[in-house]
PDB file of N, CA and C in Angstrom:
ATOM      1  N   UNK A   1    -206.829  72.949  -7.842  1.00  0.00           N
ATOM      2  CA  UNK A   1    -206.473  72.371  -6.559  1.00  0.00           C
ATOM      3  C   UNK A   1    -205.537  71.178  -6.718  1.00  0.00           C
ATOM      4  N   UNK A   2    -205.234  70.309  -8.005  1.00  0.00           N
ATOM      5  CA  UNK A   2    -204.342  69.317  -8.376  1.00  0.00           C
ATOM      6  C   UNK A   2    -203.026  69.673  -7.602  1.00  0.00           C
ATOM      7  N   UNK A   3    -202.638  71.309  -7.709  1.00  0.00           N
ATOM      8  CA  UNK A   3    -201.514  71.540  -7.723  1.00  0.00           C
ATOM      9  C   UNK A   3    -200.922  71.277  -6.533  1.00  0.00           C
ATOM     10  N   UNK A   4    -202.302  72.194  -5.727  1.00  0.00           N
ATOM     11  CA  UNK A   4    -201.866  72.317  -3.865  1.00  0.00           C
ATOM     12  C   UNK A   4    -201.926  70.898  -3.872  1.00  0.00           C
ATOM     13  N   UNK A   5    -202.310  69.580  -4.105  1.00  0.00           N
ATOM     14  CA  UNK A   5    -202.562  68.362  -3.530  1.00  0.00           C
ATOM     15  C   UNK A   5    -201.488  67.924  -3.824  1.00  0.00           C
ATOM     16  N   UNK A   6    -200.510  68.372  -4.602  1.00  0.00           N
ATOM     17  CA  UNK A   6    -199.624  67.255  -5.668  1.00  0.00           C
ATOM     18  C   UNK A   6    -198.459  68.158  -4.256  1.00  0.00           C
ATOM     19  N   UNK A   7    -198.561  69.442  -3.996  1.00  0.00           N
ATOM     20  CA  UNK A   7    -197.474  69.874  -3.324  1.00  0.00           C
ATOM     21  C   UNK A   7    -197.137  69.436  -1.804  1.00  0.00           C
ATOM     22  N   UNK A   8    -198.544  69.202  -1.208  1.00  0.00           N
ATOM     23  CA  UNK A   8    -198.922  68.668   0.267  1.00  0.00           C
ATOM     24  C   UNK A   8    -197.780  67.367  -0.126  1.00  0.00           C
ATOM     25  N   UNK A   9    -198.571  66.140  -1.107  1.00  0.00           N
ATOM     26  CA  UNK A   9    -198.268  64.820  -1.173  1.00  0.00           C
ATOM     27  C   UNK A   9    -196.326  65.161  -0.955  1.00  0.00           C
ATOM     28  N   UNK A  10    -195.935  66.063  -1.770  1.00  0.00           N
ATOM     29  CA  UNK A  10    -194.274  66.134  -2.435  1.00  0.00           C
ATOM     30  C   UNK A  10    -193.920  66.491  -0.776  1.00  0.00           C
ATOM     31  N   UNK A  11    -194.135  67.521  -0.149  1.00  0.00           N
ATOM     32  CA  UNK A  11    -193.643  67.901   0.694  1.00  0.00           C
ATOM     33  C   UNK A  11    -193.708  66.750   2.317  1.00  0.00           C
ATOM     34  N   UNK A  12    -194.818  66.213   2.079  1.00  0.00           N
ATOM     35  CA  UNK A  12    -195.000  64.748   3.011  1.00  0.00           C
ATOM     36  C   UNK A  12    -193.820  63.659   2.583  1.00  0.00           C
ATOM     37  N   UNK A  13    -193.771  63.386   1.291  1.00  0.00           N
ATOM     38  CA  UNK A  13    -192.889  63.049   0.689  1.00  0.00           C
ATOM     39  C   UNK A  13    -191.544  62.938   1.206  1.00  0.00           C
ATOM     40  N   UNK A  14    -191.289  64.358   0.557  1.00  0.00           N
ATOM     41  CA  UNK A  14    -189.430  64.999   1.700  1.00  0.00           C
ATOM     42  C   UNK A  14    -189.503  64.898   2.389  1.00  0.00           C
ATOM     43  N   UNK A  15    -190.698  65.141   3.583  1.00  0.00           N
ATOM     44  CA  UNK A  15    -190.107  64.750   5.107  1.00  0.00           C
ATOM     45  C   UNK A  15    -190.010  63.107   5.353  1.00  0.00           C
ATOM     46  N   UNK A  16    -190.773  62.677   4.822  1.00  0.00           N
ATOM     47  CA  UNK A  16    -189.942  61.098   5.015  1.00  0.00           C
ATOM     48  C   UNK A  16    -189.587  60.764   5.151  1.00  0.00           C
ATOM     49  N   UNK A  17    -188.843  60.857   3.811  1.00  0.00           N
ATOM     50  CA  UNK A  17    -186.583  61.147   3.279  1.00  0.00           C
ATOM     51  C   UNK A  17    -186.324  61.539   3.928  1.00  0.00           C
ATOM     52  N   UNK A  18    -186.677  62.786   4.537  1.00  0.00           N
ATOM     53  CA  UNK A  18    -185.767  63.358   5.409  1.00  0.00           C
ATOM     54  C   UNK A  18    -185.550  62.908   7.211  1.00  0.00           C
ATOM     55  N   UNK A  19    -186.415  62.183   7.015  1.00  0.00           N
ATOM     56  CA  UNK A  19    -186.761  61.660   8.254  1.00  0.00           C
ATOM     57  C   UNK A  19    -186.273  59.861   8.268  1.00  0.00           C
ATOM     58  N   UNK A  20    -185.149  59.716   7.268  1.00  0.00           N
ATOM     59  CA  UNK A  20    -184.464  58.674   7.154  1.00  0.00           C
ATOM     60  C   UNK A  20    -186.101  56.856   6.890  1.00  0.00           C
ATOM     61  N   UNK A  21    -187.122  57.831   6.169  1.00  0.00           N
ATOM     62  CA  UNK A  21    -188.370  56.645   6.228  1.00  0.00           C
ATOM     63  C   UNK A  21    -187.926  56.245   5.042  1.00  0.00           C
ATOM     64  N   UNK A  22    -187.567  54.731   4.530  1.00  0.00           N
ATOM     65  CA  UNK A  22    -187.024  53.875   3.305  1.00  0.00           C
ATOM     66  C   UNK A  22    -188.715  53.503   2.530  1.00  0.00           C
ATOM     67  N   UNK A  23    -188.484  54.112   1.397  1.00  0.00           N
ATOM     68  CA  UNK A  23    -189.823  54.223   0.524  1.00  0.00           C
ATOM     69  C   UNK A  23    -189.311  53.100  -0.152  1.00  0.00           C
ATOM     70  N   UNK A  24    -188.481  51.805   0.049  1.00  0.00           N
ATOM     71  CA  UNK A  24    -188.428  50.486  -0.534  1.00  0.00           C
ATOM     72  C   UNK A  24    -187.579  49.855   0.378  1.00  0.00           C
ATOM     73  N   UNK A  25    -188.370  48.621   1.390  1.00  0.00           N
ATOM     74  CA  UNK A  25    -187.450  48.206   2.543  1.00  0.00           C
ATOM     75  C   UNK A  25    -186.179  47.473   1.935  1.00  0.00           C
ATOM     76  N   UNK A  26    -185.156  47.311   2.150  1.00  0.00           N
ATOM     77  CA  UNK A  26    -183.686  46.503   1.748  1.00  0.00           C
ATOM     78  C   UNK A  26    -182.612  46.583   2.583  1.00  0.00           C
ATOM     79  N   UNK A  27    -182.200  45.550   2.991  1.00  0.00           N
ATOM     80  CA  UNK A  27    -181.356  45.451   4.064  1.00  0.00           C
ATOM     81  C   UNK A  27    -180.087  46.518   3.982  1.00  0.00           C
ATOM     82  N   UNK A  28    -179.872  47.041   4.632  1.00  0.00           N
ATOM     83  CA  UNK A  28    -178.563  47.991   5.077  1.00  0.00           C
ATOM     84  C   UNK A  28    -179.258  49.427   4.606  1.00  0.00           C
ATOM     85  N   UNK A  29    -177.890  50.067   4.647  1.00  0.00           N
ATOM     86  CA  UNK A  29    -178.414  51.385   4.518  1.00  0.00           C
ATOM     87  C   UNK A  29    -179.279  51.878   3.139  1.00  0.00           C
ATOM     88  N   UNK A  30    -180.035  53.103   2.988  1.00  0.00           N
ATOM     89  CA  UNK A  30    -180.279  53.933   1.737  1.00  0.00           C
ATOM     90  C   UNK A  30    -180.378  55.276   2.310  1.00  0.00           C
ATOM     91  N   UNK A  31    -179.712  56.224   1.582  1.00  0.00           N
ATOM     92  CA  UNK A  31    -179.315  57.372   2.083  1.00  0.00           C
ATOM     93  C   UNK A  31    -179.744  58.038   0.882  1.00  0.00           C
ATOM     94  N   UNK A  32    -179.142  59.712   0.848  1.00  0.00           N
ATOM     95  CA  UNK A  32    -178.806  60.567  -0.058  1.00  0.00           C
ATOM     96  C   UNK A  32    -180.060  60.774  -1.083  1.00  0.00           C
ATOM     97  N   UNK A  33    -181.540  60.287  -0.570  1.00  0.00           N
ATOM     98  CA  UNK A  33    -182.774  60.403  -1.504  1.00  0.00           C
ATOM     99  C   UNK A  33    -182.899  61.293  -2.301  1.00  0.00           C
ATOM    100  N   UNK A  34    -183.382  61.692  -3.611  1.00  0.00           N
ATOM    101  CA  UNK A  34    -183.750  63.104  -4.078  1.00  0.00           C
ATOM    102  C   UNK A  34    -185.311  62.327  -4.660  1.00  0.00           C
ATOM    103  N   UNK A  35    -185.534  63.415  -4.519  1.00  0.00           N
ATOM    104  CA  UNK A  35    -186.934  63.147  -5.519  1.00  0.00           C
ATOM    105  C   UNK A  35    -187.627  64.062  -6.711  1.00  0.00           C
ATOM    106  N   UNK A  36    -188.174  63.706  -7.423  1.00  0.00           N
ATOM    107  CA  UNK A  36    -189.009  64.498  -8.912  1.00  0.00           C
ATOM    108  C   UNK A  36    -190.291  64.041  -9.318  1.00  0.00           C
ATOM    109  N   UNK A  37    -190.992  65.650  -9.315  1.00  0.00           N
ATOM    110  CA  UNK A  37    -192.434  65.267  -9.404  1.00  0.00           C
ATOM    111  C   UNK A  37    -192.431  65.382 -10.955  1.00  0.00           C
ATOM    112  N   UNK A  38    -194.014  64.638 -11.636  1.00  0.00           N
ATOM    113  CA  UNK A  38    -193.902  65.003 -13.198  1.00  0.00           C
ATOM    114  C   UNK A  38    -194.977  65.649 -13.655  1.00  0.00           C
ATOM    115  N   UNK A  39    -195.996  65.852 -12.318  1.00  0.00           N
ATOM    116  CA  UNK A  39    -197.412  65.835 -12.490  1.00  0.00           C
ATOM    117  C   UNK A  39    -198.677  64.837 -12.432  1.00  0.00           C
ATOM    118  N   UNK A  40    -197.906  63.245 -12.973  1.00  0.00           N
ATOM    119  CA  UNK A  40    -198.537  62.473 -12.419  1.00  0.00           C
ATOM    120  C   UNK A  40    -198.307  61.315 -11.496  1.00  0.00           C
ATOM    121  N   UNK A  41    -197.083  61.945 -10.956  1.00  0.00           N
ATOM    122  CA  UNK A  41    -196.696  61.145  -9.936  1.00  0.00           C
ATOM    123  C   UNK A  41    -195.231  61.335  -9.361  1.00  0.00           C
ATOM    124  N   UNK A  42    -194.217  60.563  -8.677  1.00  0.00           N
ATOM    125  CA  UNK A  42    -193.247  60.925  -8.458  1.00  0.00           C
ATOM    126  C   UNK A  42    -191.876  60.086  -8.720  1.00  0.00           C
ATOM    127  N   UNK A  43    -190.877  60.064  -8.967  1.00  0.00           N
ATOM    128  CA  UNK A  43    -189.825  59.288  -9.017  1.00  0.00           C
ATOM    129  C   UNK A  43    -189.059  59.486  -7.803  1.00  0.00           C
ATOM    130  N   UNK A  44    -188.364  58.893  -7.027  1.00  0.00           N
ATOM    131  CA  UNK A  44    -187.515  58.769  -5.981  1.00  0.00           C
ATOM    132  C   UNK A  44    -186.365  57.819  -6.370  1.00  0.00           C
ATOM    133  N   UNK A  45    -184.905  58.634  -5.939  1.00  0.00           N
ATOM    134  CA  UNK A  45    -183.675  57.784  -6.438  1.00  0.00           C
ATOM    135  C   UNK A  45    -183.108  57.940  -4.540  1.00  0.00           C
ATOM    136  N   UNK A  46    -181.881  56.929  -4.549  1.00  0.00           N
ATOM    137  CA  UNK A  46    -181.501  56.811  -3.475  1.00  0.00           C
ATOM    138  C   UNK A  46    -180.043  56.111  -3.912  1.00  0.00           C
ATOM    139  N   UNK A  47    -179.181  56.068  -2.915  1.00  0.00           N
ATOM    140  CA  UNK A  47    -177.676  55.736  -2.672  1.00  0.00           C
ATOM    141  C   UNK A  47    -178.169  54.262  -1.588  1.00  0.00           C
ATOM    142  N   UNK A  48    -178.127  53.476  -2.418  1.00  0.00           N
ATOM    143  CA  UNK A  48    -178.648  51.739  -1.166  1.00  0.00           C
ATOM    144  C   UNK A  48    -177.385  50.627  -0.997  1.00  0.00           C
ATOM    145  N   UNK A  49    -177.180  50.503   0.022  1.00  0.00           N
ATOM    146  CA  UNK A  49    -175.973  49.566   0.414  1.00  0.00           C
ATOM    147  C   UNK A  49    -176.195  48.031   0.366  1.00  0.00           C
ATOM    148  N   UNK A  50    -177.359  47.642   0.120  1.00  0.00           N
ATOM    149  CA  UNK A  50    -178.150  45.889   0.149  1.00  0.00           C
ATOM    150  C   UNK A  50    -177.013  44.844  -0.611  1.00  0.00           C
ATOM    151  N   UNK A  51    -175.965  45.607  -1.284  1.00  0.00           N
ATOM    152  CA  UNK A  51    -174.570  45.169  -1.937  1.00  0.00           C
ATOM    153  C   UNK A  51    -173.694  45.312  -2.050  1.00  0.00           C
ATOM    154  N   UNK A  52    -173.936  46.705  -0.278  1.00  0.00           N
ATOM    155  CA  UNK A  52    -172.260  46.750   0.162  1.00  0.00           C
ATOM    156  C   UNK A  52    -170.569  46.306  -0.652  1.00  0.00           C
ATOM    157  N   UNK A  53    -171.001  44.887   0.017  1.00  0.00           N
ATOM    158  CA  UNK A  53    -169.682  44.051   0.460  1.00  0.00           C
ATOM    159  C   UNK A  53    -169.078  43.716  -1.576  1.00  0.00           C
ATOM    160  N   UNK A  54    -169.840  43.840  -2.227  1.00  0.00           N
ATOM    161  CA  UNK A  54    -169.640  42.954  -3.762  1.00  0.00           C
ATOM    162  C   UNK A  54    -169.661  44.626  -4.994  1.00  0.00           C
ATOM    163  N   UNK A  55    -170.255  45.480  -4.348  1.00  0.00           N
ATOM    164  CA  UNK A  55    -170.583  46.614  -5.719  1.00  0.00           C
ATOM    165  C   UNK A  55    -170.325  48.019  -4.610  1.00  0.00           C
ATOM    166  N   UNK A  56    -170.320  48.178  -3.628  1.00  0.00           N
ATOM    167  CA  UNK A  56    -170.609  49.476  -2.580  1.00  0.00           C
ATOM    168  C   UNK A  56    -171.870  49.703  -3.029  1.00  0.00           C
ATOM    169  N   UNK A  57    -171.973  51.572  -2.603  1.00  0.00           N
ATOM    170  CA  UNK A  57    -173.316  52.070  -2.705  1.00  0.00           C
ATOM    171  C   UNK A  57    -173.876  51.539  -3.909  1.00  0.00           C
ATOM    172  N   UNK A  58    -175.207  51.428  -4.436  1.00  0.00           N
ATOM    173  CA  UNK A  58    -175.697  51.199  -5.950  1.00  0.00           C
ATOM    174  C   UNK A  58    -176.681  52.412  -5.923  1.00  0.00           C
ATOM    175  N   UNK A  59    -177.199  52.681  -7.087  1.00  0.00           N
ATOM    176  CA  UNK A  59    -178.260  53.678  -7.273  1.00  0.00           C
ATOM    177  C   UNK A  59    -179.344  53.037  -7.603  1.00  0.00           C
ATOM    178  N   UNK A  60    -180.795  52.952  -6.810  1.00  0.00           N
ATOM    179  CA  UNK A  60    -181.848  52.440  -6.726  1.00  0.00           C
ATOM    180  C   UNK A  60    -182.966  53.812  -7.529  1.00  0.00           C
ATOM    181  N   UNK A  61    -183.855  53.628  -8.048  1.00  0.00           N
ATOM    182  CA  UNK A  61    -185.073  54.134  -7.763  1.00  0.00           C
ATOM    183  C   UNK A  61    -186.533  53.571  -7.652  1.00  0.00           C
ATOM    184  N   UNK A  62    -187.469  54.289  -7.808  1.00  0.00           N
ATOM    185  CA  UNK A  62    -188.859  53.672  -7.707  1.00  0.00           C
ATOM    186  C   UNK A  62    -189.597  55.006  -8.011  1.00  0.00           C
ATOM    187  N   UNK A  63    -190.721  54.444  -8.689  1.00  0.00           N
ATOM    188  CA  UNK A  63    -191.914  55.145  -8.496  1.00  0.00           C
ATOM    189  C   UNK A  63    -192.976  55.410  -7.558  1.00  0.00           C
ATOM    190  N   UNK A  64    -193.072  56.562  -7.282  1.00  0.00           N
ATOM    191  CA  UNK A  64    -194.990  56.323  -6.464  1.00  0.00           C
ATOM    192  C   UNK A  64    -196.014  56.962  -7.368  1.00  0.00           C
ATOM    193  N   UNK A  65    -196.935  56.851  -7.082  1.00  0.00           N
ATOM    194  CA  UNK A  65    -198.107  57.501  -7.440  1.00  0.00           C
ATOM    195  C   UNK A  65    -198.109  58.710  -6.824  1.00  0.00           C
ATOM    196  N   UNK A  66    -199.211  59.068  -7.628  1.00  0.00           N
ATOM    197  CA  UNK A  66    -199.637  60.478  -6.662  1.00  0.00           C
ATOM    198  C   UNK A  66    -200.449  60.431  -5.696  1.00  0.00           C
ATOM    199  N   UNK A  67    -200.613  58.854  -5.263  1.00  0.00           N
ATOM    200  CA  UNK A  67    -201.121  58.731  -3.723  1.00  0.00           C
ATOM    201  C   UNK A  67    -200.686  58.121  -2.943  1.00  0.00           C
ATOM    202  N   UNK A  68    -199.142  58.775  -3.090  1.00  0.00           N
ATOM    203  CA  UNK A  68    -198.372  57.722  -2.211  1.00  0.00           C
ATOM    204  C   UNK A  68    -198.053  55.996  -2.305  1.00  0.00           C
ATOM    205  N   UNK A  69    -198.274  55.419  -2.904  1.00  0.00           N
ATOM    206  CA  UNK A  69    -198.501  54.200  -3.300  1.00  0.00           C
ATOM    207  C   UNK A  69    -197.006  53.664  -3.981  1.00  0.00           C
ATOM    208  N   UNK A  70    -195.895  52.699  -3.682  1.00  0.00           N
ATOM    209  CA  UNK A  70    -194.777  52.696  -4.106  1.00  0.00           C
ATOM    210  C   UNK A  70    -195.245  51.591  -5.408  1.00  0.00           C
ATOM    211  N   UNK A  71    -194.858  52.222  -6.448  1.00  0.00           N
ATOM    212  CA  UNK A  71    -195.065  51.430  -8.055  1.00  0.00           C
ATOM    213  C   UNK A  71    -193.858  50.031  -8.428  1.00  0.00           C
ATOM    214  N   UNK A  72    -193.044  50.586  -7.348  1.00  0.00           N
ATOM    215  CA  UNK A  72    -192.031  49.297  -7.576  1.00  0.00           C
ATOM    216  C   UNK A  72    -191.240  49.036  -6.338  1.00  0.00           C
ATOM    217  N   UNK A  73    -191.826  48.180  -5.749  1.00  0.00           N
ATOM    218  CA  UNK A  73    -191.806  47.458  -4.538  1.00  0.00           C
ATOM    219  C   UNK A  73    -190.468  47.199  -4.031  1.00  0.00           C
ATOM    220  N   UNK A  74    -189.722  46.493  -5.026  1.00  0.00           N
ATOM    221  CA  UNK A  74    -188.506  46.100  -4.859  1.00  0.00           C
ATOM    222  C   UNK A  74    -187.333  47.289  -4.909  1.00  0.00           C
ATOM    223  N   UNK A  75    -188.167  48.142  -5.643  1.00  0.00           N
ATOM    224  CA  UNK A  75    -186.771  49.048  -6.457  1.00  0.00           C
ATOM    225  C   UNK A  75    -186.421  49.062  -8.075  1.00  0.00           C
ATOM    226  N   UNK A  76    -185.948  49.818  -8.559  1.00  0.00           N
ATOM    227  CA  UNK A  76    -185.511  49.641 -10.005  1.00  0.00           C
ATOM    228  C   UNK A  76    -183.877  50.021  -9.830  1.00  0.00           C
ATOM    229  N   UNK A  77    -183.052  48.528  -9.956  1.00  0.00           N
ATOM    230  CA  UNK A  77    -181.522  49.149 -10.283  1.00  0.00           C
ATOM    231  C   UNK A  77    -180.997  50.266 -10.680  1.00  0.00           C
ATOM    232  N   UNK A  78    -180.949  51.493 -10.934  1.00  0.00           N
ATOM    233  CA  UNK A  78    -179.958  52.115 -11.887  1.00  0.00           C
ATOM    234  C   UNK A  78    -178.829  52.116 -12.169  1.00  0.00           C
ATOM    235  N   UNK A  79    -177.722  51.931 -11.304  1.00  0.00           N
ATOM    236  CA  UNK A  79    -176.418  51.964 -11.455  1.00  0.00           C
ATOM    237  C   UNK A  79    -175.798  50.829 -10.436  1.00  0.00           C
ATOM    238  N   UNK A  80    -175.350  49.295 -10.666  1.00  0.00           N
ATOM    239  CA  UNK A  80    -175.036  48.673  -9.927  1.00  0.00           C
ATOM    240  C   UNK A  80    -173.552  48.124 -10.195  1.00  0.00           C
ATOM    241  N   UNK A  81    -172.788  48.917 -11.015  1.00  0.00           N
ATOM    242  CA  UNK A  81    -171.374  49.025 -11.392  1.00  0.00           C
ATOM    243  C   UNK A  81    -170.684  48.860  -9.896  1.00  0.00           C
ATOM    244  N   UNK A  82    -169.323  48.062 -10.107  1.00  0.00           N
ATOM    245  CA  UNK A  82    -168.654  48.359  -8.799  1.00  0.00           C
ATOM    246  C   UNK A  82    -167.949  49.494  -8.416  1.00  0.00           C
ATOM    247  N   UNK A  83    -168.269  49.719  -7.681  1.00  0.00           N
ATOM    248  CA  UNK A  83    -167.534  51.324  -7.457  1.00  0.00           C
ATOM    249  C   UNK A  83    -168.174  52.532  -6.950  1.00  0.00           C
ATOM    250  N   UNK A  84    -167.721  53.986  -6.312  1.00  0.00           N
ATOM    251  CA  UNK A  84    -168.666  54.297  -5.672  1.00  0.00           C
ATOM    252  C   UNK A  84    -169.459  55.307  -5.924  1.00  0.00           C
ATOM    253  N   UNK A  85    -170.920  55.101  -5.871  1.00  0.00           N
ATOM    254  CA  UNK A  85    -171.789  56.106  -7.129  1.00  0.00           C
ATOM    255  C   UNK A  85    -172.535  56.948  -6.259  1.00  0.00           C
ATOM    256  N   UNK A  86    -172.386  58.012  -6.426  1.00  0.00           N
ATOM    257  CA  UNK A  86    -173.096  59.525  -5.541  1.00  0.00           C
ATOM    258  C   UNK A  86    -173.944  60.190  -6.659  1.00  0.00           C
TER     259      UNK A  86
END
């Protein structure tokens, strides 16, 4: 039953995202979400504008749990190069 629970959580998940809900609040936009399950939890990346005006889009992610629970509040940088990252 891990599996069906882990698929409910993923698919609650996407509609979120898809439902423009920011799984790490930061001023301006975050768009273009994808997400990846691993089994014990999930990673979520996003396209976030909070540095517009100085870098454009940047690439954010974060973790959740597998109960929904965001593991990094703020975000984890990935790509904050200037220029524009899809």
């Amino acid at each position: 039953m891990r599996i069906a629970h882990q698929f409910i959580f993923l698919t609650t998940l996407a509609s979120a995202l898809a439902s423009q809900a920011a799984i790490v609040p930061a001023p301006d936009d975050q768009e273009e979400a994808s997400v990846v399950a691993n089994g014990n939890g999930y990673f979520v990346v996003w396209a976030d504008k909070r540095t517009y005006v100085s870098t454009e889009y940047d690439i954010y992610g974060a973790r959740v749990s597998s109960t929904g629970e965001v593991l990094d509040p703020v975000g984890i940088p990935i790509c904050t190069e200037p220029a524009l990252h899809t």
